[in-house]
N, C-alpha and C. Protein backbone atom coordinates (compact mmCIF):
# COMPACT_ATOMS: atom_id res chain seq x y z
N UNK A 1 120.68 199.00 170.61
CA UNK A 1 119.67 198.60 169.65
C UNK A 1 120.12 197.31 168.99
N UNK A 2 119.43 196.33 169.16
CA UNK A 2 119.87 195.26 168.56
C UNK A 2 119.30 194.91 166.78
N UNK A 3 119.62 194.11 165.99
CA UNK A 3 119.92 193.72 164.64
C UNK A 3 120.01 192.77 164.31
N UNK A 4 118.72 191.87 164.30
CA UNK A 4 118.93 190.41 163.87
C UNK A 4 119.15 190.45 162.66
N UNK A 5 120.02 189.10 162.72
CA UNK A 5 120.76 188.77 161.27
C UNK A 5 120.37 187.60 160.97
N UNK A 6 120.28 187.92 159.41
CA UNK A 6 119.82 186.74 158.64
C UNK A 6 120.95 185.14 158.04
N UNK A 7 120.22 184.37 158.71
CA UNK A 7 121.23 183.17 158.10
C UNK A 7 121.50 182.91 156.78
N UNK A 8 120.67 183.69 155.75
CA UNK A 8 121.95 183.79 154.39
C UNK A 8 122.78 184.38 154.08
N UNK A 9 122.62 185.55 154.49
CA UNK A 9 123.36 186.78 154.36
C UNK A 9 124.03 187.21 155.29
N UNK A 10 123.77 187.21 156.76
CA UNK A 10 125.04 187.60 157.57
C UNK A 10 124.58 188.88 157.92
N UNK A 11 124.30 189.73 157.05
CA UNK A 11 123.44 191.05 156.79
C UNK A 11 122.92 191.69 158.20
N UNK A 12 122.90 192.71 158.71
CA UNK A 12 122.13 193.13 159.55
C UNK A 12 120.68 193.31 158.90
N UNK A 13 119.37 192.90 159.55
CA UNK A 13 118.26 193.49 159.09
C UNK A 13 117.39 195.05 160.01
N UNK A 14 117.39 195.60 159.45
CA UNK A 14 116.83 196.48 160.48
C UNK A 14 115.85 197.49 160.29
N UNK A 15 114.87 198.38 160.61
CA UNK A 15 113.85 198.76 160.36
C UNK A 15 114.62 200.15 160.29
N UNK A 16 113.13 200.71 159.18
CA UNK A 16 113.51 202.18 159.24
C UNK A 16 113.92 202.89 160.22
N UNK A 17 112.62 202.67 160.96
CA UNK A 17 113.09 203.44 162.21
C UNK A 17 114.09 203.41 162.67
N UNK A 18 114.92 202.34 163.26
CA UNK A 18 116.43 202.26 163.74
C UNK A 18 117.34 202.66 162.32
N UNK A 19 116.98 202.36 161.36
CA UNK A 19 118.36 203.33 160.51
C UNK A 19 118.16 204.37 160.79
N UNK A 20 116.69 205.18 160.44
CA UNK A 20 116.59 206.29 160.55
C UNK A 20 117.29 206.58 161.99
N UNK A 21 117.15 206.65 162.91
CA UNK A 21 117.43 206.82 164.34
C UNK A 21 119.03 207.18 163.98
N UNK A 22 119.77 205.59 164.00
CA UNK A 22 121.14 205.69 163.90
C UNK A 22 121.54 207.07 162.67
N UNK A 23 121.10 206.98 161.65
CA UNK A 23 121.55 208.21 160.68
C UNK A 23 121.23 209.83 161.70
N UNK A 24 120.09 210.08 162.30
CA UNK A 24 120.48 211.08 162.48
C UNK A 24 120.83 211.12 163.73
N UNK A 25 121.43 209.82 164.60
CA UNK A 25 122.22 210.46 165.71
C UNK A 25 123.84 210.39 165.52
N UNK A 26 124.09 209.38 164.20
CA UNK A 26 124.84 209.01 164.05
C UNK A 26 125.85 210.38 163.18
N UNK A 27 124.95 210.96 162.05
CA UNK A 27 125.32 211.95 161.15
C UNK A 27 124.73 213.31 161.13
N UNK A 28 123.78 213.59 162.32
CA UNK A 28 123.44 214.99 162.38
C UNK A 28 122.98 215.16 163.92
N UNK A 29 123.95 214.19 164.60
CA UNK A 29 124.03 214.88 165.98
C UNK A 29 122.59 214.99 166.87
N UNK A 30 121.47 214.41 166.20
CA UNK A 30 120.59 214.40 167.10
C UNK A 30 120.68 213.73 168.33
N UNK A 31 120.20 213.82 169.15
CA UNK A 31 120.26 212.64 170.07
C UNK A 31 119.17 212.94 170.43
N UNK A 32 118.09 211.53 170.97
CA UNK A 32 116.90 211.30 171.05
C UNK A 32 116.11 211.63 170.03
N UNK A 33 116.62 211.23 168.99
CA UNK A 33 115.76 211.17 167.71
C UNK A 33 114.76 209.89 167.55
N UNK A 34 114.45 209.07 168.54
CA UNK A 34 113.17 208.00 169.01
C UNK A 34 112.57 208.94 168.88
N UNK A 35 112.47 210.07 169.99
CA UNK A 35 110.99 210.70 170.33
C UNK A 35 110.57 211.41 168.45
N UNK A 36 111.21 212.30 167.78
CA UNK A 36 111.49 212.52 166.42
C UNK A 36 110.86 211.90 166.03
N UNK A 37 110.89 210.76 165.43
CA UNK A 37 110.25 209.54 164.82
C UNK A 37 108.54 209.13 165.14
N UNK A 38 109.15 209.13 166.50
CA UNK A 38 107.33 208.71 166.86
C UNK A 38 106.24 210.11 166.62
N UNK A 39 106.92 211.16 166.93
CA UNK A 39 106.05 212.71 166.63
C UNK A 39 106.13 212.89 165.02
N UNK A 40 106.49 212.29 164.24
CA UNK A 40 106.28 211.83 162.37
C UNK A 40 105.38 211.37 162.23
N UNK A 41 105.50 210.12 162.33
CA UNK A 41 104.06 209.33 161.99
C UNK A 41 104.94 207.48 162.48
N UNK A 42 104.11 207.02 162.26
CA UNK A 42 103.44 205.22 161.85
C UNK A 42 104.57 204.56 160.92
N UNK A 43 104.56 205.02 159.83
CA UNK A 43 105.25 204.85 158.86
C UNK A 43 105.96 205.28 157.72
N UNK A 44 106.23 205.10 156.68
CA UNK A 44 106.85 206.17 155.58
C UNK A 44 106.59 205.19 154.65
N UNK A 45 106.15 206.50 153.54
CA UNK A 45 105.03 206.40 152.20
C UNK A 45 106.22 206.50 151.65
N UNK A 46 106.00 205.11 150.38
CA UNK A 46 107.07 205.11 149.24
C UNK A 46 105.97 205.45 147.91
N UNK A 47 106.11 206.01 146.91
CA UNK A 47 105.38 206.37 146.13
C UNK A 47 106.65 206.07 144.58
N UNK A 48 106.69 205.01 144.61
CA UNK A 48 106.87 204.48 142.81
C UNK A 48 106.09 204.51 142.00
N UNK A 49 104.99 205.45 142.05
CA UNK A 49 103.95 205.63 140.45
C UNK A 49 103.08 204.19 140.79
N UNK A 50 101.78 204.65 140.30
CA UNK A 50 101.19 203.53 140.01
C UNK A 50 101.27 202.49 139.05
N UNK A 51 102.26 202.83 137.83
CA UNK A 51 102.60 201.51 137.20
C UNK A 51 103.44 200.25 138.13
N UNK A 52 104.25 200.97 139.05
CA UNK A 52 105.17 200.27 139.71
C UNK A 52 104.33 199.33 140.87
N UNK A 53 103.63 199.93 141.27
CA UNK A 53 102.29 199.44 142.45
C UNK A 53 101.27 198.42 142.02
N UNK A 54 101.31 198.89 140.90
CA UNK A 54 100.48 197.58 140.24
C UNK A 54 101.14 196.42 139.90
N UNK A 55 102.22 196.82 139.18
CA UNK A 55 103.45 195.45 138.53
C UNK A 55 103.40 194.95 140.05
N UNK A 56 104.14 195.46 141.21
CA UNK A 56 104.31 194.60 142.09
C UNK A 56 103.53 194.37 143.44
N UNK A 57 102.47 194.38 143.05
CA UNK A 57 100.77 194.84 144.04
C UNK A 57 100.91 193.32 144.98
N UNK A 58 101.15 192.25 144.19
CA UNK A 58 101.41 190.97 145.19
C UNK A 58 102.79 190.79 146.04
N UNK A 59 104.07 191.21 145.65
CA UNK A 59 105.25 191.59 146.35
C UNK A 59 104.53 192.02 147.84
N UNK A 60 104.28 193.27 147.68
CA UNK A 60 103.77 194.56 148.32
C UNK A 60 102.97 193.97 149.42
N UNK A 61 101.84 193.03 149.10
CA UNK A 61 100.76 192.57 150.01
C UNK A 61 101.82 191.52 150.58
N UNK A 62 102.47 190.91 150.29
CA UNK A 62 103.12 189.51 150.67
C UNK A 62 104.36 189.96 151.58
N UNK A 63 104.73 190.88 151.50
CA UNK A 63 105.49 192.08 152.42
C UNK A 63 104.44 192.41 153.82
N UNK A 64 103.54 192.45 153.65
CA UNK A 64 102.97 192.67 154.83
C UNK A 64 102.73 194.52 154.68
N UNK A 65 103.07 195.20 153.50
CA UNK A 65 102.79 196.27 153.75
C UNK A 65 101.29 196.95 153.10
N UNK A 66 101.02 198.00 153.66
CA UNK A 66 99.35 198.26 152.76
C UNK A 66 99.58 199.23 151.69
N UNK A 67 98.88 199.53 150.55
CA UNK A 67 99.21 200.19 149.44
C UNK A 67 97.51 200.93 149.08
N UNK A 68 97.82 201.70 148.18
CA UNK A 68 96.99 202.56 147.64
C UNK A 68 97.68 202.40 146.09
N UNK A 69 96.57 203.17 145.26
CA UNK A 69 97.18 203.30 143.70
C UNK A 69 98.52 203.75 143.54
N UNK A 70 98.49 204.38 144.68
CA UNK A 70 99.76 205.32 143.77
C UNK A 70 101.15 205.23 145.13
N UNK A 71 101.03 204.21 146.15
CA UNK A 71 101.87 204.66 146.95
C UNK A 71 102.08 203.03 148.02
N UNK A 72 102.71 202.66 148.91
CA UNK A 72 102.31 201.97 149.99
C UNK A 72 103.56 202.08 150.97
N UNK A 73 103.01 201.81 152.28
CA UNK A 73 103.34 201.84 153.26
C UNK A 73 104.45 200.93 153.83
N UNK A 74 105.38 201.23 154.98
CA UNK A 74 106.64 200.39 155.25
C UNK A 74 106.23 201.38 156.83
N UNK A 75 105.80 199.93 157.95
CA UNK A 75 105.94 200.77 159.50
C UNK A 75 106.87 200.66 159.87
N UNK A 76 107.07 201.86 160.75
CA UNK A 76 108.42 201.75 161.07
C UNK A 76 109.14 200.70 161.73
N UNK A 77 108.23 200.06 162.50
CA UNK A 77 108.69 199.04 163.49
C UNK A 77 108.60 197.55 162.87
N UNK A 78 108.57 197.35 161.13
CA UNK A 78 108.65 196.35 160.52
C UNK A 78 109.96 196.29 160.07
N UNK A 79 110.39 195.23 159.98
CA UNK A 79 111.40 194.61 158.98
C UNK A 79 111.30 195.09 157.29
N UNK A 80 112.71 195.73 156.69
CA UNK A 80 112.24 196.24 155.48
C UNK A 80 112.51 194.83 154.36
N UNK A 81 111.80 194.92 153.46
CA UNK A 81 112.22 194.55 152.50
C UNK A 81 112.79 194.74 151.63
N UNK A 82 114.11 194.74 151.62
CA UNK A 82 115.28 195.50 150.81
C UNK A 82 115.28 195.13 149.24
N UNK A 83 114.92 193.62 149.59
CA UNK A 83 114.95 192.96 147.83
C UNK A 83 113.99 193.93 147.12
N UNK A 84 112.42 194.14 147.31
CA UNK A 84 111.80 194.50 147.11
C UNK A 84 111.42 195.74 146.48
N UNK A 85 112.34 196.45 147.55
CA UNK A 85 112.64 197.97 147.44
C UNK A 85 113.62 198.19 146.34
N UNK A 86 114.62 197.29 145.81
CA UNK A 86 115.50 196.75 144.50
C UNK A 86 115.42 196.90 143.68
N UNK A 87 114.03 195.56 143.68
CA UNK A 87 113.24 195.50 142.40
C UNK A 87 112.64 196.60 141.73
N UNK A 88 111.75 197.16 142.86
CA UNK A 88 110.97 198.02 142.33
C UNK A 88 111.75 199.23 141.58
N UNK A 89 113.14 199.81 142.35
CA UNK A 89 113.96 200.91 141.98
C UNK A 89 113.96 200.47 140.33
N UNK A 90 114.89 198.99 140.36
CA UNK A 90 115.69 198.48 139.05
C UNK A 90 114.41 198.98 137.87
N UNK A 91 113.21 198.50 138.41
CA UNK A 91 111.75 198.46 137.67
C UNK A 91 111.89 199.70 137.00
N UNK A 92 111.91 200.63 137.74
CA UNK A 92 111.25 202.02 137.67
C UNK A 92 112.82 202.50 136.40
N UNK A 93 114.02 202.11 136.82
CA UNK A 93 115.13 202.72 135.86
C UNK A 93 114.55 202.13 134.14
N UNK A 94 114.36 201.11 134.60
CA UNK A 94 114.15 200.38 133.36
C UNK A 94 113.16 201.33 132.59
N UNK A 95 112.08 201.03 133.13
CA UNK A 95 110.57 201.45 132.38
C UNK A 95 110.63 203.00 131.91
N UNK A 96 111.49 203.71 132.47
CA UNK A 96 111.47 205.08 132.40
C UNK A 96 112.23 205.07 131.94
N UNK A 97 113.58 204.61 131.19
CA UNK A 97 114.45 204.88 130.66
C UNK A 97 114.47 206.14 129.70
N UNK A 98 112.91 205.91 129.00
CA UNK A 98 112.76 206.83 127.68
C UNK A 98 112.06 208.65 127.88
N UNK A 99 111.76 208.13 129.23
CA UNK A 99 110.71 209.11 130.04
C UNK A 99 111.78 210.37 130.08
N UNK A 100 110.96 211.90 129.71
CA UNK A 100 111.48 212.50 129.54
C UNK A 100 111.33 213.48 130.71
N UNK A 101 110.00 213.22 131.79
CA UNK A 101 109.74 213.94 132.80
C UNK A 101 110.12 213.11 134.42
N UNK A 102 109.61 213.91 135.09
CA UNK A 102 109.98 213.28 136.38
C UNK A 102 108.89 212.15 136.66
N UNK A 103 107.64 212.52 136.54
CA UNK A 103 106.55 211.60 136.39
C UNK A 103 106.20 211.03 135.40
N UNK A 104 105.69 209.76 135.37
CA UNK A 104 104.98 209.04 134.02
C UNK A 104 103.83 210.05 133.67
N UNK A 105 103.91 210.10 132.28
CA UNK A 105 102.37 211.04 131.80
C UNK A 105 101.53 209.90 131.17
C-alpha cells in the first residue's frame, strides 16, 4: 500500500481506509480487512455537534467533504484532513469546557 508524502511535512498522508486496514491487520490480526471495509459503507460519519459544523461549514466544504447539521462525511478513499480534524477536536475542548453533559443542550 503506498503513502504519498507531503513536501512540508515528510508525513505520510493516508486515507482512512488504509489506516483503518493497517490497524486491524496490523493490531487485531485481521487479514483481508479491504473486503471489511468495503461491506461498511462509503465513508465514516464524524459528528462534532452542530455548533462545530457550522463554525467550520466552509473548512468542511473546502475539504471536499459533504455535511449535514449535525455531522459530515470523510470517503474512505479520500485524503484526510488531519489539520481540520485538529481544529475541530481543539474547538470542541474549548467550547465545552464548562459543559457538564456529553452533548451540548
Amino acid at each position: 500500500m503506498k503513502n504519498a508524502k507531503t513536501a512540508e511535512s515528510g508525513i505520510a498522508k493516508r486515507t482512512f481506509r488504509s489506516a483503518l486496514m493497517e490497524m486491524l491487520e496490523s493490531e487485531y490480526k485481521l487479514i483481508g480487512s479491504h473486503k471489511v471495509i468495503e461491506l461498511i459503507a462509503d465513508d465514516i460519519c464524524l459528528s462534532p455537534e452542530p455548533v462545530a459544523i457550522k463554525y467550520f461549514a466552509n473548512e468542511i466544504k473546502q475539504s471536499g467533504y459533504s455535511s449535514t447539521n449535525s455531522l459530515f462525511r470523510i470517503p474512505w478513499n479520500e485524503q484526510v484532513n488531519y489539520e481540520l480534524l485538529e481544529k475541530i477536536i481543539e474547538f470542541n475542548i474549548q467550547d465545552k469546557a464548562e459543559c457538564t453533559t456529553f452533548w451540548r443542550k
